[in-house]
N, C-alpha and C. Protein backbone atom coordinates (compact mmCIF):
# COMPACT_ATOMS: atom_id res chain seq x y z
N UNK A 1 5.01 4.48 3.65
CA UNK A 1 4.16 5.66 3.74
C UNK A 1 4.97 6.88 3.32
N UNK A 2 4.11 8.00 2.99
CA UNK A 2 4.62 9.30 2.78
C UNK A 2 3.90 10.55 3.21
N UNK A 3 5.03 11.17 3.66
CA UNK A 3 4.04 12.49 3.92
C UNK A 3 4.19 13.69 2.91
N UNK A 4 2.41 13.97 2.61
CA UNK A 4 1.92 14.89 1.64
C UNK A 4 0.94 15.65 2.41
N UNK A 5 1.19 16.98 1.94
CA UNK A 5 -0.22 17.65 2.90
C UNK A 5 0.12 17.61 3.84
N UNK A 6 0.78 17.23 4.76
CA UNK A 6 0.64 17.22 6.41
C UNK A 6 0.04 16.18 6.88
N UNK A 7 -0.06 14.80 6.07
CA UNK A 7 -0.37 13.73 6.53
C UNK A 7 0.51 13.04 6.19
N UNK A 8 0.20 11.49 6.68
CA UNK A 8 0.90 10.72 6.34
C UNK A 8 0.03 9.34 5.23
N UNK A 9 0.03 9.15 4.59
CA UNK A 9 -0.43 8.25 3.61
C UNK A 9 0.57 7.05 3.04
N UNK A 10 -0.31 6.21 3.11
CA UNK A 10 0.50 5.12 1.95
C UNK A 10 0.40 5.25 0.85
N UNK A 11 1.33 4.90 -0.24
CA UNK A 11 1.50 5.10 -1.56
C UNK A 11 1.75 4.40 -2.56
N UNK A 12 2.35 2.87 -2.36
CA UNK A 12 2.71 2.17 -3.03
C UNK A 12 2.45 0.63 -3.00
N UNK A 13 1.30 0.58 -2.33
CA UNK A 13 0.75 -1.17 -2.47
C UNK A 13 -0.82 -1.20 -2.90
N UNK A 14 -0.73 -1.92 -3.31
CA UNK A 14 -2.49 -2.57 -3.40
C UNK A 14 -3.14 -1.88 -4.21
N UNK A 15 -4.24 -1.54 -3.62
CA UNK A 15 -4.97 -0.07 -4.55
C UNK A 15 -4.48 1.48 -4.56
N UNK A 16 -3.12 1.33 -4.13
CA UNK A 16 -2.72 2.65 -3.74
C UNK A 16 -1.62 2.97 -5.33
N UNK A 17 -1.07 1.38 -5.52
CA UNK A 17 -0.25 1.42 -6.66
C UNK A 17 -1.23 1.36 -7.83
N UNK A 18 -2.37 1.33 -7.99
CA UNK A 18 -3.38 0.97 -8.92
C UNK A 18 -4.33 2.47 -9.27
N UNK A 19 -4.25 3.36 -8.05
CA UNK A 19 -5.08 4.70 -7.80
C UNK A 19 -3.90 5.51 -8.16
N UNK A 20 -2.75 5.78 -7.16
CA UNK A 20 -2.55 6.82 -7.68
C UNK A 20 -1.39 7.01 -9.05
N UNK A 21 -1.01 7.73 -9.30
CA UNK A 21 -0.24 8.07 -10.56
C UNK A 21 1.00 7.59 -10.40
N UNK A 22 1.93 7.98 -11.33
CA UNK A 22 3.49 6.75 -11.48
C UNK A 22 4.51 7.92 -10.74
N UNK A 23 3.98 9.28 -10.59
CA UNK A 23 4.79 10.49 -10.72
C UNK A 23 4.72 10.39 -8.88
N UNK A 24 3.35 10.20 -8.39
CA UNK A 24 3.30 10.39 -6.81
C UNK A 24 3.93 8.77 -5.95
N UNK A 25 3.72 7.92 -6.54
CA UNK A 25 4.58 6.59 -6.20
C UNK A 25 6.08 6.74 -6.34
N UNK A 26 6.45 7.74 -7.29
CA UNK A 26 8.17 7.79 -7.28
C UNK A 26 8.91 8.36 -6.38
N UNK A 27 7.93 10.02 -6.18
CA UNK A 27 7.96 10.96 -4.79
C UNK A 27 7.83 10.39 -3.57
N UNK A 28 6.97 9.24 -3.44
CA UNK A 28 7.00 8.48 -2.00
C UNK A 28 8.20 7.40 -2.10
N UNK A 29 8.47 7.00 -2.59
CA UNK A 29 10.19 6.24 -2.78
C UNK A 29 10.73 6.81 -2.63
N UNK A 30 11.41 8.21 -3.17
CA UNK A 30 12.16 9.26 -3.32
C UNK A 30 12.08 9.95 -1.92
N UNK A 31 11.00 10.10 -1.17
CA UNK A 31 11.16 10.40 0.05
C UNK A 31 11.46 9.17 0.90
N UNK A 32 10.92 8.62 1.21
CA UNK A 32 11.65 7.36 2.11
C UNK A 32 13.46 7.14 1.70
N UNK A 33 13.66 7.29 0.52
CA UNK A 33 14.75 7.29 0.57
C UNK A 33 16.31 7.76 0.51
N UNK A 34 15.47 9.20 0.81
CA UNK A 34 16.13 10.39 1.47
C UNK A 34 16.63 10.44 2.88
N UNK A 35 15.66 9.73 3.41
CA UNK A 35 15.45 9.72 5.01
C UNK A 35 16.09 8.24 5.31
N UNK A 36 16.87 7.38 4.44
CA UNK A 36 16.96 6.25 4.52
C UNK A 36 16.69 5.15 4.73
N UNK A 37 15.78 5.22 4.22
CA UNK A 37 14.35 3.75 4.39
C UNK A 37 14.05 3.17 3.32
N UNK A 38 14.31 2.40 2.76
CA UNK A 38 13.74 1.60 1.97
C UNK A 38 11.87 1.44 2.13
N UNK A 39 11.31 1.67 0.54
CA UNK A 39 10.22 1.46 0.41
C UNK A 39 9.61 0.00 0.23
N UNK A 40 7.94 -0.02 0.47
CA UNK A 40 7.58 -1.31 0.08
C UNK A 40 6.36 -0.83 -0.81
N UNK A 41 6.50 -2.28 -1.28
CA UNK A 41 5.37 -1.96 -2.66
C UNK A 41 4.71 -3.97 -2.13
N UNK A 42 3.06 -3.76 -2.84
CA UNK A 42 2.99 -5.26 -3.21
C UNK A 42 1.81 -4.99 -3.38
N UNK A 43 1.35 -6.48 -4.35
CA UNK A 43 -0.39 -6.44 -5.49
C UNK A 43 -0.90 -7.64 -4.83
N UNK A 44 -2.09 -7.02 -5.17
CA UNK A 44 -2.98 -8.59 -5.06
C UNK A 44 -3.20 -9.26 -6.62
N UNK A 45 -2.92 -10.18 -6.46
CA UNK A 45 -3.50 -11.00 -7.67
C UNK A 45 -4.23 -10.14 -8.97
N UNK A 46 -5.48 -9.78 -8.73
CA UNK A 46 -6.53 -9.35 -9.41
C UNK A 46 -6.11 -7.58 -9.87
N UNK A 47 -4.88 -7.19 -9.51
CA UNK A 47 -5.00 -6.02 -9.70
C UNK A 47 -4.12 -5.89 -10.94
N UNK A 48 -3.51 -6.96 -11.71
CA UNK A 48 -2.88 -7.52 -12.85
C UNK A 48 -3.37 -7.84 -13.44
N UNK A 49 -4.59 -8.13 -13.71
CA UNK A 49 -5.65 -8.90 -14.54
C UNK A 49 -7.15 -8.00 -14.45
N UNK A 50 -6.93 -7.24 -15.76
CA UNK A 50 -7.50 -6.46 -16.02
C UNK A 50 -9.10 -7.07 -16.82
N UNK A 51 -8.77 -8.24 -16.93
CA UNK A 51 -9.69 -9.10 -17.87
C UNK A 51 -10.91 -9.99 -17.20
N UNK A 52 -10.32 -9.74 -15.41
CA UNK A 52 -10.92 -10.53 -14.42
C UNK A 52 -12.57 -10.89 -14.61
N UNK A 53 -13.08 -11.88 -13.98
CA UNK A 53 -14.55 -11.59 -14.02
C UNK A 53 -15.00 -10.26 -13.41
N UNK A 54 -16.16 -9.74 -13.34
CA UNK A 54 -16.71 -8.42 -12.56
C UNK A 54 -17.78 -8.50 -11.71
N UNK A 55 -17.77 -8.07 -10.89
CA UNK A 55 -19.23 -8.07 -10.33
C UNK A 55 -20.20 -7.13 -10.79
N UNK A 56 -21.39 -7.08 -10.65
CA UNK A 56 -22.38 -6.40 -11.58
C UNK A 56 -22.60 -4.81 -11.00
N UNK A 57 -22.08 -3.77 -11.65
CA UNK A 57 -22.20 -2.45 -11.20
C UNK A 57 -22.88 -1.85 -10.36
N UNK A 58 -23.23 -1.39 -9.10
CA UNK A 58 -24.07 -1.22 -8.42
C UNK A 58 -24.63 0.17 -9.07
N UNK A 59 -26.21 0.51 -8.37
CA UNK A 59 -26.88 1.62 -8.62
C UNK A 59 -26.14 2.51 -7.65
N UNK A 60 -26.57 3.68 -8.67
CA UNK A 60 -25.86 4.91 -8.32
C UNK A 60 -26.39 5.64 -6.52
N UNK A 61 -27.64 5.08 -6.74
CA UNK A 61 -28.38 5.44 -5.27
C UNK A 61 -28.12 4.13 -4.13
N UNK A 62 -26.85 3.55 -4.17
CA UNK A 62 -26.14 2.84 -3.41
C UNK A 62 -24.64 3.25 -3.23
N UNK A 63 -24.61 4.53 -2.96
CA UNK A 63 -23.14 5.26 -2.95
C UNK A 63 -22.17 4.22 -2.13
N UNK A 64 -22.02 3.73 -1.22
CA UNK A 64 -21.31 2.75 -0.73
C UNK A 64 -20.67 1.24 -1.50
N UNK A 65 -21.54 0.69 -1.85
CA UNK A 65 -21.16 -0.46 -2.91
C UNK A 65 -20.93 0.26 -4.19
N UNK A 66 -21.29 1.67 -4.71
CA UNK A 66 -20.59 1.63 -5.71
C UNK A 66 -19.10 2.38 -5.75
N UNK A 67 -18.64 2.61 -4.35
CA UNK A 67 -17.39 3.13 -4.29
C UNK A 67 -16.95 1.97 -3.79
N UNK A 68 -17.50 0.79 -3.15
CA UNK A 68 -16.64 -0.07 -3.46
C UNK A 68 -16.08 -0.88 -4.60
N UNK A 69 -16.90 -0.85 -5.31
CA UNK A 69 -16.81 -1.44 -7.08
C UNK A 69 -15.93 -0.72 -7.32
N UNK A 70 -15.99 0.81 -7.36
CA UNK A 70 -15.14 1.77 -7.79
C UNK A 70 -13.69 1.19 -7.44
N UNK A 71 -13.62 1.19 -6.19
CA UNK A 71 -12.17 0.60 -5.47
C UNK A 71 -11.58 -0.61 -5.99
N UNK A 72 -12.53 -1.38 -6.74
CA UNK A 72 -11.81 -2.74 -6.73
C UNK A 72 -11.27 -2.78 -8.30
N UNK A 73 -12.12 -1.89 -8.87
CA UNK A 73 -11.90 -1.68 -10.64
C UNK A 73 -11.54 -1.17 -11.58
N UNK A 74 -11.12 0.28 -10.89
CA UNK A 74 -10.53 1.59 -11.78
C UNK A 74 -9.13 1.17 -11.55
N UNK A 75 -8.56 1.53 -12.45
CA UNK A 75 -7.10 1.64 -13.28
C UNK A 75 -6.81 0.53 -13.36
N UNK A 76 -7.49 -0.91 -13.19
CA UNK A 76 -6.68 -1.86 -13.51
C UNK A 76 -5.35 -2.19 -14.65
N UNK A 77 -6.17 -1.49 -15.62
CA UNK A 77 -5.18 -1.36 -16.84
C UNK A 77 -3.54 -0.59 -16.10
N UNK A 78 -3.97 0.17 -15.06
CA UNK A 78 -2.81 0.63 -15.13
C UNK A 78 -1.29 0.55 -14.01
N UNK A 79 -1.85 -0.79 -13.39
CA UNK A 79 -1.41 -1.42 -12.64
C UNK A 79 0.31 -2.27 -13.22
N UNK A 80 -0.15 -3.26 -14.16
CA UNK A 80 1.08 -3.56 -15.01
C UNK A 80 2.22 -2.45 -15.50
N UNK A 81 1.81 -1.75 -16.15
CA UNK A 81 2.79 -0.51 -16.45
C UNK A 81 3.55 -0.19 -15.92
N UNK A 82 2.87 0.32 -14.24
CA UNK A 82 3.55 1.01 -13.39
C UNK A 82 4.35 0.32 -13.03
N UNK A 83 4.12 -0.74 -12.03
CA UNK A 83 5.16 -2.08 -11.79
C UNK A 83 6.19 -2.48 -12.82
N UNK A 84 5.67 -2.74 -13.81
CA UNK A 84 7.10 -2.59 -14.50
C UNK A 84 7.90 -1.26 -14.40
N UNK A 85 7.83 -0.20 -14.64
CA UNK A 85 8.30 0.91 -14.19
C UNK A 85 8.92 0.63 -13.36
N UNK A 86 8.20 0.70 -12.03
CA UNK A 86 9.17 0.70 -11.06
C UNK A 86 9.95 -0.34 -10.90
N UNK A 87 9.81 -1.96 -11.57
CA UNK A 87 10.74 -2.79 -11.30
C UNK A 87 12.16 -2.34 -12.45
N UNK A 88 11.92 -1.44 -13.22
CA UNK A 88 12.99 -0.93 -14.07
C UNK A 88 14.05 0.04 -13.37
N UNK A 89 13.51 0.82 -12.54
CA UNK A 89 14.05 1.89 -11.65
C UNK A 89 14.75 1.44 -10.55
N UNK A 90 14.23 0.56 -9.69
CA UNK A 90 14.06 0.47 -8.22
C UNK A 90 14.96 -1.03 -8.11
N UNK A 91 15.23 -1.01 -7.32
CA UNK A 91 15.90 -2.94 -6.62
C UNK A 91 14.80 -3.16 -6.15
N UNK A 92 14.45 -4.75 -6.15
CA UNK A 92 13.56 -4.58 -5.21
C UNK A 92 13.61 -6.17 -4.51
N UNK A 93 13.70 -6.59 -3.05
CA UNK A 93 13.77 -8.15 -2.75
C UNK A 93 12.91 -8.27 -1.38
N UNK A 94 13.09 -9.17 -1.00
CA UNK A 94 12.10 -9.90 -0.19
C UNK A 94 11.79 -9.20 1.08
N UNK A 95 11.29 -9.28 2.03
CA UNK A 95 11.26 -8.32 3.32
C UNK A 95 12.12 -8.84 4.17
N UNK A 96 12.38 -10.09 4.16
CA UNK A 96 13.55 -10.79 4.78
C UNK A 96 15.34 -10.19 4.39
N UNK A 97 15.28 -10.20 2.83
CA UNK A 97 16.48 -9.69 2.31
C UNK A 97 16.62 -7.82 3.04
N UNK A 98 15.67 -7.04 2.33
CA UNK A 98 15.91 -5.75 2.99
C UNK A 98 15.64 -5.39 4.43
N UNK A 99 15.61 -6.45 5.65
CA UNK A 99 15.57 -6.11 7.10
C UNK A 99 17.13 -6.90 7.22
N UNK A 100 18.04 -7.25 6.44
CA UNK A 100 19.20 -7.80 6.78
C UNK A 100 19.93 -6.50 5.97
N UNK A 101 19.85 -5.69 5.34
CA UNK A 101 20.58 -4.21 4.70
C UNK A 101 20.12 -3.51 5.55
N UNK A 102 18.88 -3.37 6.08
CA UNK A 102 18.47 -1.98 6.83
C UNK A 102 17.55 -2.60 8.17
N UNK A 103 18.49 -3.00 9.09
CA UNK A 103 17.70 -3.62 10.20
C UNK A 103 16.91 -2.36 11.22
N UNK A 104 16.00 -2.50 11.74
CA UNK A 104 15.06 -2.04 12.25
C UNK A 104 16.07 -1.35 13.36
N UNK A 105 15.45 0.48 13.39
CA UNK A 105 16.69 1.47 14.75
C UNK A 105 16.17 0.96 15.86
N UNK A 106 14.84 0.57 16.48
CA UNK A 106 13.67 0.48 17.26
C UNK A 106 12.88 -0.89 17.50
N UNK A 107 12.91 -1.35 18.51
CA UNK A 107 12.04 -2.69 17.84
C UNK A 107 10.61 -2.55 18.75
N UNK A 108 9.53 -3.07 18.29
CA UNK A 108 7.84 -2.52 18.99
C UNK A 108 7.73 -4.00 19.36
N UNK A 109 6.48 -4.14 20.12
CA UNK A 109 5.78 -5.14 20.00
C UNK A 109 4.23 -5.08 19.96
N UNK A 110 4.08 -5.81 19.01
CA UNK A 110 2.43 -5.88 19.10
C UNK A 110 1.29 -6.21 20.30
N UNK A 111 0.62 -5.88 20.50
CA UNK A 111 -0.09 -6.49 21.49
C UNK A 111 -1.87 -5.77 20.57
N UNK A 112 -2.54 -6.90 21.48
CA UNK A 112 -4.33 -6.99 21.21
C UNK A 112 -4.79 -5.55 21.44
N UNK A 113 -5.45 -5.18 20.86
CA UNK A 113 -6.38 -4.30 21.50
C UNK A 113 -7.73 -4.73 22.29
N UNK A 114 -7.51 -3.93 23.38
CA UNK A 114 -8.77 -4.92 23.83
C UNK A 114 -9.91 -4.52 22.84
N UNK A 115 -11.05 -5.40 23.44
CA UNK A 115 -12.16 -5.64 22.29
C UNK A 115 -13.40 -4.55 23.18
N UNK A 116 -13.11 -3.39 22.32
CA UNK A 116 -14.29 -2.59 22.10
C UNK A 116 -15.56 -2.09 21.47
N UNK A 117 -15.63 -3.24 20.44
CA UNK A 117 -16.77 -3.21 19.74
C UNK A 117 -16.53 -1.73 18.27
N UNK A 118 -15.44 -0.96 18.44
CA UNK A 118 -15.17 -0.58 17.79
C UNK A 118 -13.88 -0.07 16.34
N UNK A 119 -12.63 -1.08 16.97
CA UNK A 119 -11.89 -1.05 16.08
C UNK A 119 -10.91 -2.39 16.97
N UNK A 120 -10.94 -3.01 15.65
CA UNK A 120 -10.36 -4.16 16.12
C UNK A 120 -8.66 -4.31 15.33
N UNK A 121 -7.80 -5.20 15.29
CA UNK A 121 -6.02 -5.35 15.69
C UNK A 121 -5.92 -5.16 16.58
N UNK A 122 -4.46 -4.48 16.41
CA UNK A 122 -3.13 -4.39 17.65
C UNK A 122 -3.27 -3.22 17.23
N UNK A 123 -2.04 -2.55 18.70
CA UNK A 123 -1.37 -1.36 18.48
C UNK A 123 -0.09 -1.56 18.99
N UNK A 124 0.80 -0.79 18.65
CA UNK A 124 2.11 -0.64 18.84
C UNK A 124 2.55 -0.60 20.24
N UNK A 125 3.23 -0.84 20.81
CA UNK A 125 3.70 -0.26 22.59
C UNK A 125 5.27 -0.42 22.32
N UNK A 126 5.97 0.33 23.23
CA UNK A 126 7.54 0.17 23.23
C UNK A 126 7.95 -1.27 23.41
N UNK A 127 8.81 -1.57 22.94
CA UNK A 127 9.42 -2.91 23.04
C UNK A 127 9.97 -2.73 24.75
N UNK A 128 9.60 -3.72 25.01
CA UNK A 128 10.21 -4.30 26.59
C UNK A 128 11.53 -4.51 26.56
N UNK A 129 12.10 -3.49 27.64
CA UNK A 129 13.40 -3.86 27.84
C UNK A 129 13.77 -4.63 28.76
C-alpha cells in the first residue's frame, strides 16, 4: 500500500497494476522503500492476455455491471509493459524469500469476524503474548 491524499491505497497488484499508470506504481515502491519495506506486486492470469474471450458489454443503463466489465477490461494491453518494467527495475522473489531479508517488527493474528450479515473475513488483533 501507499499513502496518497491522506489515504492509504494499494498500488501494485491485480487491477491496481493494470489501472493505474507506471509513474504512480514506482512512487508506491519508492515509498515503501524509503520507510524500509519491501513492496508486493501480483496478476491474475487474464490480466496478460489481452486477447482473452469477453463477456458481452453491458447497457449503459446498468451502471453496475458495466463498471464491472469496465474493471475487468481496460488497460489490459497495458499490463505486460508495465511488469516488464518493473521486473527490469526492481528484484523481485517469493514471499517466503523476502520475509527471510525483512522479517516481520510485529506479529498479528487473525481471527473470524463474527458473522454480521454485513462484512465478512478476519480482522487483525495483537498477537498474544
Amino acid at each position: 500500500v501507499m499513502h496518497l491524499a491522506g489515504r492509504t491505497i494499494p498500488f501494485s497488484g491485480g487491477g491496481y497494476l493494470r489501472l493505474f499508470p507506471l509513474s504512480l506504481i514506482k512512487a508506491g515502491f519508492a515509498q515503501n522503500h524509503r520507510v524500509g519495506r519491501p513492496g508486493m506486486s501480483y496478476i491474475h492470469p487474464r490480466e496478460v492476455n489481452p486477447g482473452q474471450p469477453r463477456l458481452p458489454r453491458p447497457a449503459i443503463w446498468r451502471p453496475m455491471a458495466l463498471l464491472k466489465y469496465l474493471k475487468y477490461y481496460v488497460n489490459l494491453k497495458s499490463t505486460r509493459p508495465k511488469l516488464a518494467a518493473l521486473l527490469r527495475e526492481y528484484r523481485f522473489g517469493t514471499v517466503a524469500e523476502v520475509l527471510r531479508r525483512h522479517p516481520p517488527t510485529s506479529t498479528v493474528r487473525l481471527a473470524p469476524r463474527p458473522a454480521t450479515g454485513t462484512r465478512a473475513g478476519f480482522e487483525l488483533l495483537p498477537a498474544a503474548s
